[in-house]
Protein backbone atom coordinates (compact mmCIF):
# COMPACT_ATOMS: atom_id res chain seq x y z
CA UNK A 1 25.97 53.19 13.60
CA UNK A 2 22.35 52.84 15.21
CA UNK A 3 21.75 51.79 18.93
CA UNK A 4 19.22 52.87 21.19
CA UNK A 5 18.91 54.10 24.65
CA UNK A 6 15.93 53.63 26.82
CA UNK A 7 14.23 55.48 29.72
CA UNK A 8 11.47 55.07 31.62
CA UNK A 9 8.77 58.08 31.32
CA UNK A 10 5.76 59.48 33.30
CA UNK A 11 3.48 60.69 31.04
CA UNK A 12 0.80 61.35 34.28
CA UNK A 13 3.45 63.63 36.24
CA UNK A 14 2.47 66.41 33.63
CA UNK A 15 -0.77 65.16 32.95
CA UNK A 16 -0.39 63.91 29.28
CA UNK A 17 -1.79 60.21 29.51
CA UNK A 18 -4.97 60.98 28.34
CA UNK A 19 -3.74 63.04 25.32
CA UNK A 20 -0.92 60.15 24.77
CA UNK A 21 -3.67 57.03 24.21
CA UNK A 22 -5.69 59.04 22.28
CA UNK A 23 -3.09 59.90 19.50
CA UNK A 24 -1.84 56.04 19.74
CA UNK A 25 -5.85 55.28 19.07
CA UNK A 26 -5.56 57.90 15.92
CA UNK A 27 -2.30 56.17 15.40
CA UNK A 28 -3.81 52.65 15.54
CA UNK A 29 -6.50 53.98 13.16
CA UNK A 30 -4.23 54.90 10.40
CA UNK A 31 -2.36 51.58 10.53
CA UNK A 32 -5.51 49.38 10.14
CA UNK A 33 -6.53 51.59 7.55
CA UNK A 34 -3.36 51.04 5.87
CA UNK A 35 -4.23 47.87 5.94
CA UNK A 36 -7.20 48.19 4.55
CA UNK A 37 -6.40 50.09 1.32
CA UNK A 38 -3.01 48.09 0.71
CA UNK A 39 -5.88 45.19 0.26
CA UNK A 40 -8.64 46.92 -1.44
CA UNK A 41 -6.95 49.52 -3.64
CA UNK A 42 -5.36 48.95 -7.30
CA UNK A 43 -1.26 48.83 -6.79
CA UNK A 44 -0.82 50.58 -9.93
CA UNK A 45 -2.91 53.62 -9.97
CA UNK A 46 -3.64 54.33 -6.47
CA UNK A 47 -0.27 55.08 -4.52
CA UNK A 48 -0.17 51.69 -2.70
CA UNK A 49 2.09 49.29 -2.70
CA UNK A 50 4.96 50.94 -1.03
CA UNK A 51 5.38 53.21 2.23
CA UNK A 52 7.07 56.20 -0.18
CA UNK A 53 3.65 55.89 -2.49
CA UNK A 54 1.01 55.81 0.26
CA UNK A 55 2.14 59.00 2.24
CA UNK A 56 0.86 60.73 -0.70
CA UNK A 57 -2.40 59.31 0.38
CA UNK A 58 -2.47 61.16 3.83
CA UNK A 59 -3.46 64.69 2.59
CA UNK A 60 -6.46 63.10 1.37
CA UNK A 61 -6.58 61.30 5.02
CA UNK A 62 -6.77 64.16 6.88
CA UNK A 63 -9.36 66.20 4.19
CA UNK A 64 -11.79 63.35 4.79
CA UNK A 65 -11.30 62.45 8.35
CA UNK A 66 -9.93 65.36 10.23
CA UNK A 67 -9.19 63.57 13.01
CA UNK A 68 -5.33 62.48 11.21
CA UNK A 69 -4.62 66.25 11.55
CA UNK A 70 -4.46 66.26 15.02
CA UNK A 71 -1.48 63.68 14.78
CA UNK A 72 1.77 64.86 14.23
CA UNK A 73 2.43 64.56 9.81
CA UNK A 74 6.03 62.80 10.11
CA UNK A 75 4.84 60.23 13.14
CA UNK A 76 1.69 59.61 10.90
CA UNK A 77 4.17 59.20 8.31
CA UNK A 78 6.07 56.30 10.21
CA UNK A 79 2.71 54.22 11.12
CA UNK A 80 2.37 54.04 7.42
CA UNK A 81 5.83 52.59 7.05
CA UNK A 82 5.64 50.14 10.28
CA UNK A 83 2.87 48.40 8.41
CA UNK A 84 4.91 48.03 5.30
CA UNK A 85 7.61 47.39 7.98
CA UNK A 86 5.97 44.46 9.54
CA UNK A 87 5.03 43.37 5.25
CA UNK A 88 8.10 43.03 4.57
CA UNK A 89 9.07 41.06 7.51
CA UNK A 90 6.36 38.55 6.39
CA UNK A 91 7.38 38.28 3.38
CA UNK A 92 10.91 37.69 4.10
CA UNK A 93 9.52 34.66 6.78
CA UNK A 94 7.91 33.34 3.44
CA UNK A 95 10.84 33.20 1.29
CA UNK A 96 12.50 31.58 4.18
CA UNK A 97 9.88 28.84 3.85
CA UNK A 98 7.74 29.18 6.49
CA UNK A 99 4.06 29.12 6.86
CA UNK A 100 2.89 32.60 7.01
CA UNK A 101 -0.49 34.10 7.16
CA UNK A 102 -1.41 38.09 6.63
CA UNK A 103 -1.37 41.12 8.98
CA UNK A 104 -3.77 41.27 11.50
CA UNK A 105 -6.47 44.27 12.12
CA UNK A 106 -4.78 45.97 15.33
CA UNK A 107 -6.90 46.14 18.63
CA UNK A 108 -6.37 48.96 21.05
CA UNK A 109 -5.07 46.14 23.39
CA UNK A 110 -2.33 45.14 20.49
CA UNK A 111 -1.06 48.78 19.26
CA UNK A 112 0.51 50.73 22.48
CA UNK A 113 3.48 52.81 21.04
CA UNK A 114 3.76 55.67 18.95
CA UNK A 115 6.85 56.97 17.22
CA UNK A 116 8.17 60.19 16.34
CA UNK A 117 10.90 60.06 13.33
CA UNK A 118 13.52 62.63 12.26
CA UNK A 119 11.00 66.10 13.82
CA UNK A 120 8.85 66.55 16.41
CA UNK A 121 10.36 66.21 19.73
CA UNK A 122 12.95 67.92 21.72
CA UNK A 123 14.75 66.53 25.19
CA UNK A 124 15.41 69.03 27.21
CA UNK A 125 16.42 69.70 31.03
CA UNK A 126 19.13 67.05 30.77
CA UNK A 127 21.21 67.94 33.85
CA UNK A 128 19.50 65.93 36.79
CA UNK A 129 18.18 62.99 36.80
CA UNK A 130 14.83 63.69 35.12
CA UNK A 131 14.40 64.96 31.79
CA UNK A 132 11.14 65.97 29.78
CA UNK A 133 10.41 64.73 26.71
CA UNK A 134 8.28 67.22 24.30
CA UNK A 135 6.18 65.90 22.11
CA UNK A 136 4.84 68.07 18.93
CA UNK A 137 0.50 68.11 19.46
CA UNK A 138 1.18 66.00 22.54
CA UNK A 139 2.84 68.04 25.27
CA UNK A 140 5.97 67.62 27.87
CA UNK A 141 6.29 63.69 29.59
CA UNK A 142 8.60 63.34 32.07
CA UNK A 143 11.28 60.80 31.74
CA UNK A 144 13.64 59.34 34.21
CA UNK A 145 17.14 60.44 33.07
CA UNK A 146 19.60 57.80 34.40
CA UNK A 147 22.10 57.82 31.79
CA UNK A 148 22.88 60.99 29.87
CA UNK A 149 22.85 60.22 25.88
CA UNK A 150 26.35 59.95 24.75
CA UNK A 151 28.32 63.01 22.83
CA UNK A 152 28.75 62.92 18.91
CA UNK A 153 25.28 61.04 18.43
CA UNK A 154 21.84 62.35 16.34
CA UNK A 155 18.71 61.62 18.13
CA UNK A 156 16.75 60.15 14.80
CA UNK A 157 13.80 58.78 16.37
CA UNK A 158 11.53 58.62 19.50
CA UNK A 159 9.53 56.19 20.40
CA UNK A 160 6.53 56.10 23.37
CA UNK A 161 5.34 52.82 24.36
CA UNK A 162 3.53 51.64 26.97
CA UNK A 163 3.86 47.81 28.24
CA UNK A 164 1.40 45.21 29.14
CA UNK A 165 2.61 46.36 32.96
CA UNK A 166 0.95 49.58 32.75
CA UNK A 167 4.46 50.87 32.69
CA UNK A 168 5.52 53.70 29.86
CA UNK A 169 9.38 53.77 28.52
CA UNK A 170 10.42 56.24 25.62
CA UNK A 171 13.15 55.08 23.16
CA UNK A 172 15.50 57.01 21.80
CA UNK A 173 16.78 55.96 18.42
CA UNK A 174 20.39 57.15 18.07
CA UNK A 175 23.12 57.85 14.95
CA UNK A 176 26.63 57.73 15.89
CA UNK A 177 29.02 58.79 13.49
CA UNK A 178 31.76 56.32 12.43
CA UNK A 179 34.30 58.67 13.43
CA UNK A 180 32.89 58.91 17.25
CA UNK A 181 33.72 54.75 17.41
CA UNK A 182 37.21 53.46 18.56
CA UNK A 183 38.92 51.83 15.53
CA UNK A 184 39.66 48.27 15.54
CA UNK A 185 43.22 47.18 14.68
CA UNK A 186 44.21 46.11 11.15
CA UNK A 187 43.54 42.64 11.08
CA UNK A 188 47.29 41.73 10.22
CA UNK A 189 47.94 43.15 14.10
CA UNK A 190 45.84 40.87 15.57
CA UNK A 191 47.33 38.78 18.16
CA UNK A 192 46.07 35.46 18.00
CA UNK A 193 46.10 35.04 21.60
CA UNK A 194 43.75 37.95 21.80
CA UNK A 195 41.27 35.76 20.04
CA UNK A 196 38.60 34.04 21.67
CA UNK A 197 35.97 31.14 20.14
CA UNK A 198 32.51 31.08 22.22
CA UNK A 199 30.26 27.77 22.31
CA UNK A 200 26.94 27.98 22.73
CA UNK A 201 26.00 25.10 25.06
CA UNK A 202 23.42 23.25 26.93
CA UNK A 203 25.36 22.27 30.10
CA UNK A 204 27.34 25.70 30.16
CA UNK A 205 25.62 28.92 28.68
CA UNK A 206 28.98 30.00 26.96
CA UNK A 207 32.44 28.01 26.77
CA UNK A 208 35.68 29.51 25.90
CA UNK A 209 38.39 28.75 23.99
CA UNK A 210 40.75 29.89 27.01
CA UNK A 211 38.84 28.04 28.80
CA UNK A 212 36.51 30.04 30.70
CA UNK A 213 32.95 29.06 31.02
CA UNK A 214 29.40 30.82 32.34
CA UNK A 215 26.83 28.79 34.00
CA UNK A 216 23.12 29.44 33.14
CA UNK A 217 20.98 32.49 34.79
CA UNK A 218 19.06 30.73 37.74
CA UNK A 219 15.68 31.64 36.79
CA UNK A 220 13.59 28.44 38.47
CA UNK A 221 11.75 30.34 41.50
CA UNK A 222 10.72 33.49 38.77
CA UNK A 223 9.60 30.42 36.30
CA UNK A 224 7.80 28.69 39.35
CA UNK A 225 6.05 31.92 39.98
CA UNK A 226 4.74 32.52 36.62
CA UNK A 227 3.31 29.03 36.49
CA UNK A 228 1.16 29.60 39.57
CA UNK A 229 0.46 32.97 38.42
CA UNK A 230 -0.66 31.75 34.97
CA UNK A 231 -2.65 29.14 36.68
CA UNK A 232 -4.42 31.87 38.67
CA UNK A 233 -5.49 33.81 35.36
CA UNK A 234 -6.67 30.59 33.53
CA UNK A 235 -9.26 30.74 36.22
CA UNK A 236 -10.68 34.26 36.15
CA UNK A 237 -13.71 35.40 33.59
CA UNK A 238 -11.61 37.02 30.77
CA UNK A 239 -11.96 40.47 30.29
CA UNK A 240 -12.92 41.05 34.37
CA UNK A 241 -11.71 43.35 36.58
CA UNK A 242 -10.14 40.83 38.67
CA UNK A 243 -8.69 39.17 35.00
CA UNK A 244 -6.93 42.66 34.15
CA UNK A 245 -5.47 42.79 38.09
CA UNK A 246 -4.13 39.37 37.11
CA UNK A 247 -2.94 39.77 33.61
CA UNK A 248 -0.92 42.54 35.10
CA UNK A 249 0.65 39.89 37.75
CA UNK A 250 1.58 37.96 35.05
CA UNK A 251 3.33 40.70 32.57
CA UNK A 252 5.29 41.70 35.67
CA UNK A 253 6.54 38.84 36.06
CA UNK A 254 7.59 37.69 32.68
CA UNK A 255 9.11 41.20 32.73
CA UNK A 256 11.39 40.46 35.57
CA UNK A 257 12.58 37.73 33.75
CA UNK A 258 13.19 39.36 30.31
CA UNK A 259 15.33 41.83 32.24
CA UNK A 260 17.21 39.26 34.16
CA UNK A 261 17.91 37.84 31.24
CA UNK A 262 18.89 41.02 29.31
CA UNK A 263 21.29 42.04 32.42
CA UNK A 264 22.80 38.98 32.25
CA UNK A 265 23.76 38.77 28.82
CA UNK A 266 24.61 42.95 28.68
CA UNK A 267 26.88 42.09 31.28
CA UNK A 268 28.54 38.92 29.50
CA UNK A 269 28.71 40.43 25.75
CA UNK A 270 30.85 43.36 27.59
CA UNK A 271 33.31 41.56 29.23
CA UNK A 272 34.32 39.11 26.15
CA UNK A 273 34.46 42.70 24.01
CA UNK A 274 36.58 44.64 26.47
CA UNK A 275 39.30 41.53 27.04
CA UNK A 276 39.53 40.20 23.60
CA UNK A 277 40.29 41.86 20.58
CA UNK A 278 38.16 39.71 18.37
CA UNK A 279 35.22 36.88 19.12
CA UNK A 280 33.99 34.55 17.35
CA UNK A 281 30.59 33.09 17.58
CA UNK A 282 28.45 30.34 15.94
CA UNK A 283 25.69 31.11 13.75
CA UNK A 284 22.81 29.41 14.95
CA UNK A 285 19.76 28.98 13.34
CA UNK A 286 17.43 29.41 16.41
CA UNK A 287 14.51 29.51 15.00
CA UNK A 288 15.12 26.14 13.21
CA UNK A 289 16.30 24.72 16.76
CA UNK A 290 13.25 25.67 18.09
CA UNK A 291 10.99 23.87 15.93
CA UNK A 292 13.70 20.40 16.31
CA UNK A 293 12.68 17.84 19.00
CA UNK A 294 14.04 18.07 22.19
CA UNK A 295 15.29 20.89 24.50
CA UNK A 296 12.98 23.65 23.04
CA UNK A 297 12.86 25.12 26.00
CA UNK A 298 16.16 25.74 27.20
CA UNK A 299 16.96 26.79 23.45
CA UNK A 300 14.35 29.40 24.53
CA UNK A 301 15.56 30.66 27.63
CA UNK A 302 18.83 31.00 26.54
CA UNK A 303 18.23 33.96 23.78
CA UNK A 304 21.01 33.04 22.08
CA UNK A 305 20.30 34.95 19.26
CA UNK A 306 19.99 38.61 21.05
CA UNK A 307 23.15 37.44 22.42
CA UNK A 308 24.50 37.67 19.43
CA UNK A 309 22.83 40.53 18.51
CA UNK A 310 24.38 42.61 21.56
CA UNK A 311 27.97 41.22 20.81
CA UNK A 312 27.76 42.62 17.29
CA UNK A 313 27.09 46.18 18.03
CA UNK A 314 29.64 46.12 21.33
CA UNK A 315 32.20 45.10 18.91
CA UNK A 316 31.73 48.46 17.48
CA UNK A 317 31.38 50.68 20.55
CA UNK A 318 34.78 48.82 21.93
CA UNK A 319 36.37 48.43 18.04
CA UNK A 320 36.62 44.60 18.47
CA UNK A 321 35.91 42.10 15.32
CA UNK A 322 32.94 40.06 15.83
CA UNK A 323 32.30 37.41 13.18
CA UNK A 324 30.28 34.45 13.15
CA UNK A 325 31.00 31.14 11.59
CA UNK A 326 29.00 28.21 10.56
CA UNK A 327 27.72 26.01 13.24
CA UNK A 328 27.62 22.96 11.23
CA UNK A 329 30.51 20.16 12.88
CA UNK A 330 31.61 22.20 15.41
CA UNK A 331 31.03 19.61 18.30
CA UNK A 332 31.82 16.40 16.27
CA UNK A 333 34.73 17.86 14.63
CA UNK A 334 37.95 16.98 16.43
CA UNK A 335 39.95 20.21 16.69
CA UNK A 336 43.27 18.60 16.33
CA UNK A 337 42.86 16.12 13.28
CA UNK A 338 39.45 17.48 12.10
CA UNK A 339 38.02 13.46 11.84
CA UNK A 340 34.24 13.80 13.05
CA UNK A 341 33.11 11.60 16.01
CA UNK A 342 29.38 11.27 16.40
CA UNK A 343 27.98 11.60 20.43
CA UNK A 344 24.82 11.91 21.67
CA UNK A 345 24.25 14.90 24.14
CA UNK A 346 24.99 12.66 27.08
CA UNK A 347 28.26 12.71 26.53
CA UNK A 348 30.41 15.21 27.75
CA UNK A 349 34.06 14.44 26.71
CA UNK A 350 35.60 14.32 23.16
CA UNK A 351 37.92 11.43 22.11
CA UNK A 352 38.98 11.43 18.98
CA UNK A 353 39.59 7.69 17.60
CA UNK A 354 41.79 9.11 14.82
CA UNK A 355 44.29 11.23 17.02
CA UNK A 356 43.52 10.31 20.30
CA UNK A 357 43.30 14.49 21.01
CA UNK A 358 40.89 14.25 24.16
CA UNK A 359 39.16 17.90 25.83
CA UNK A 360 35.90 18.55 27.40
CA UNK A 361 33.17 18.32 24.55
CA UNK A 362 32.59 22.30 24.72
CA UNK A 363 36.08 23.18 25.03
CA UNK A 364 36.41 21.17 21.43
CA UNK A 365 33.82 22.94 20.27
CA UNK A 366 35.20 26.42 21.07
CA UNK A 367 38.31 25.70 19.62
CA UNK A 368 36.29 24.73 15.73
CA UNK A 369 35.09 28.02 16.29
CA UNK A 370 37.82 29.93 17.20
CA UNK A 371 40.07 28.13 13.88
CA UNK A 372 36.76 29.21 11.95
CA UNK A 373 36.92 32.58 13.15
CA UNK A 374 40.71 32.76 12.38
CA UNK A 375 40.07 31.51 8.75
CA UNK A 376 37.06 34.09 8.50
CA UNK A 377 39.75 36.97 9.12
CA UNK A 378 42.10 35.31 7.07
CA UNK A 379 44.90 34.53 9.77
CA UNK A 380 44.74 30.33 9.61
CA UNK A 381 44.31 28.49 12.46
CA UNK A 382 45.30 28.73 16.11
CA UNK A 383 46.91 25.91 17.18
CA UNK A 384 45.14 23.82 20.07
CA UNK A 385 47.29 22.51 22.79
CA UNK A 386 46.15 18.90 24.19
CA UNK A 387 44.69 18.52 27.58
CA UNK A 388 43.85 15.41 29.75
CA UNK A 389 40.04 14.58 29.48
CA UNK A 390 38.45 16.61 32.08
CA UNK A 391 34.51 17.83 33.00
CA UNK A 392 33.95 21.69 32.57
CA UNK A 393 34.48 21.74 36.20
CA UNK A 394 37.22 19.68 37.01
CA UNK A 395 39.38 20.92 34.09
CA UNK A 396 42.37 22.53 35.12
CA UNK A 397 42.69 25.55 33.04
CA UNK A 398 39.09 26.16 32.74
CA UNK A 399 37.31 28.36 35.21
CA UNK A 400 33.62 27.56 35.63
CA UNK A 401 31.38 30.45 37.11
CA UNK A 402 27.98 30.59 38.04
CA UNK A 403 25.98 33.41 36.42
CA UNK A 404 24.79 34.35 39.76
CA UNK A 405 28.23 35.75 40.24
CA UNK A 406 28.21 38.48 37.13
CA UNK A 407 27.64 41.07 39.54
CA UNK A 408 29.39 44.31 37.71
CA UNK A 409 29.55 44.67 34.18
CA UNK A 410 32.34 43.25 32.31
CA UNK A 411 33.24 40.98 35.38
CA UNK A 412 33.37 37.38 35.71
CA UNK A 413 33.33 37.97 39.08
CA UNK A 414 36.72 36.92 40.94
């Protein structure tokens, strides 16, 4: 299994920024001219065409433009491979059916991280909170050692970047074996009542199918902020001194937000792991959502699909089963009877004509996707016991909480 760990790093505390934005620059260099030969050179004679092919090209690289020497060879190596990287990703989009252009030339402005795969770099002085980083042709950088890397795992890759903050983190790209992770149970041992189904809403950022619910993150003063912020930088003479100072403002401050977002949902995916022995999710197509009328920006905010993301590996640290079912119905379709009811967003309460089963419009829709989720697995369907029409928050055996009150991972707060 691959996860990552991230620190943050002072590359100035042993005086290697200098040296660090130069090799990026070299770095930068070699992806551009990637680039440039993918698009001008013959596929079939010339070793392009594939990231294996063109690092035969980089002996000849560094003969004509010694300046790839100074680079470490298997880092060089990977920029080759993050353009075909970042190729393949486009074609991908394309297949998918969207309109796509080409790779663009990388500014110094636009390439800020360099990465070190499989050799090259050693951690060392791991027992305080500070660390240092080596870095083969670069030098030691200091890193801030909060968390110590967990036992069993193979440190594959390294990766120094520096943000549109000014502010440098290293990555550390990490192998567990299989045999370091918790097993999950045999699916035949699962306890339905150990099961959980998790809509994705609108009014509530997750419902349950026991009934618990999480309100959205609070994020209108940092929003508020960025607007007059934004505003402020709309009015300065791009590319200024006093334009940088503000650009700066600005990064910060979407920054805050992307972690307050992040901490949130860290905080969220590890409770439902550690209580339930197996989630089940919808499979949204946010991208798709995105690009429908209406609520594009809450769809945005809520990140629903690094949510996702995060719940999928935590089912493997904790061994839980995380599977994710079609979207399609899940709100219209009546959990009891399965008849589907059409209702516009407005309303907030399922009544099925057919069966008369009536629940809260999310807690009907957690329920589709908890029976999905059983059927994925193979165990049929939980059965859904009726309760009087009720809001989220009025609802007897639902618990509403405000995200505000996710104050220690894995809580709901009391």
């Amino acid at each position: 299994m691959w996860y990552d760990y991230r620190y943050r790093a002072y590359p100035d505390q042993t005086g290697v920024t200098a040296e660090v934005e130069r090799h990026i620059d070299i770095h930068r260099q070699a992806y551009n001219h990637t680039r440039y030969e993918y698009t001008t050179l013959d596929t079939d004679t010339q070793n392009v065409g594939t990231a294996y092919q063109h690092h035969k090209r980089l002996p000849d690289w560094k003969d004509m433009w010694p300046i790839f020497s100074e680079v470490h060879s298997k880092a060089l190596q990977k920029t080759v491979k993050r353009f075909y990287d970042n190729l393949g990703i486009l074609s991908e989009k394309k297949k998918n059916g969207h309109n796509v252009g080409w790779l663009k030339w990388k500014s110094p402005r636009e390439y800020q991280s360099i990465t070190y795969s499989q050799s090259g770099f050693e951690l060392n002085n791991t027992s305080g909170r500070t660390a240092t980083l080596w870095l083969s042709k670069i030098g030691d950088v200091s890193i801030r050692y909060h968390r110590p890397l967990p036992d069993n795992v193979t440190i594959k890759e390294v990766t120094l970047k520096k943000e549109t903050t000014g502010e440098w983190y290293v990555t550390f790209g990490l192998d567990v074996e299989d045999t370091a992770l918790p097993e999950k149970l045999d699916v035949d041992d699962l306890d339905i009542e150990d099961c959980v189904g998790v809509d994705l809403g609108i009014q509530n950022y997750i419902y349950t199918s026991d009934g618990d619910s999480m309100d959205w993150l609070d994020l209108s003063d940092e929003y508020d902020r960025l607007r007059r912020e934004q505003r402020s930088l709309s009015r300065k003479q791009c590319g200024s001194s006093n334009w940088e100072n503000q650009r700066e403002k600005v990064a910060e401050i979407k920054r805050r937000i992307k972690r307050k977002v992040e901490d949130f949902q860290h905080k969220l995916t590890t409770w439902l792991v550690r209580a339930y022995d197996a989630v089940f999710v919808e499979d949204l197509d946010v991208a798709g959502m995105l690009q429908s009328e209406g609520n594009a920006r809450n769809k945005q905010d809520a990140a629903w699909r690094s949510l996702i993301g995060m719940l999928e590996y935590k089912g493997d640290l904790y061994g839980t089963y995380v599977e994710q079912v079609h979207p399609r119905g899940t709100t219209k379709e009546c959990a009891e009877c399965g008849v589907e009811t059409n209702k516009p967003l407005w309303v907030r309460e399922h009544s099925c004509p057919s069966c008369g089963f009536e629940a809260d419009r999310d807690a009907n829709a957690s329920y589709n996707v908890l029976a999905r989720g059983l059927q994925e697995l193979g165990l049929g369907q939980a059965e859904v016991t009726p309760v009087e029409t009720a809001t989220t928050v009025d609802a007897e055996d639902s618990s509403s909480v405000s995200a505000s009150r996710v104050v220690e991972t894995g809580s709901l707060g009391d």
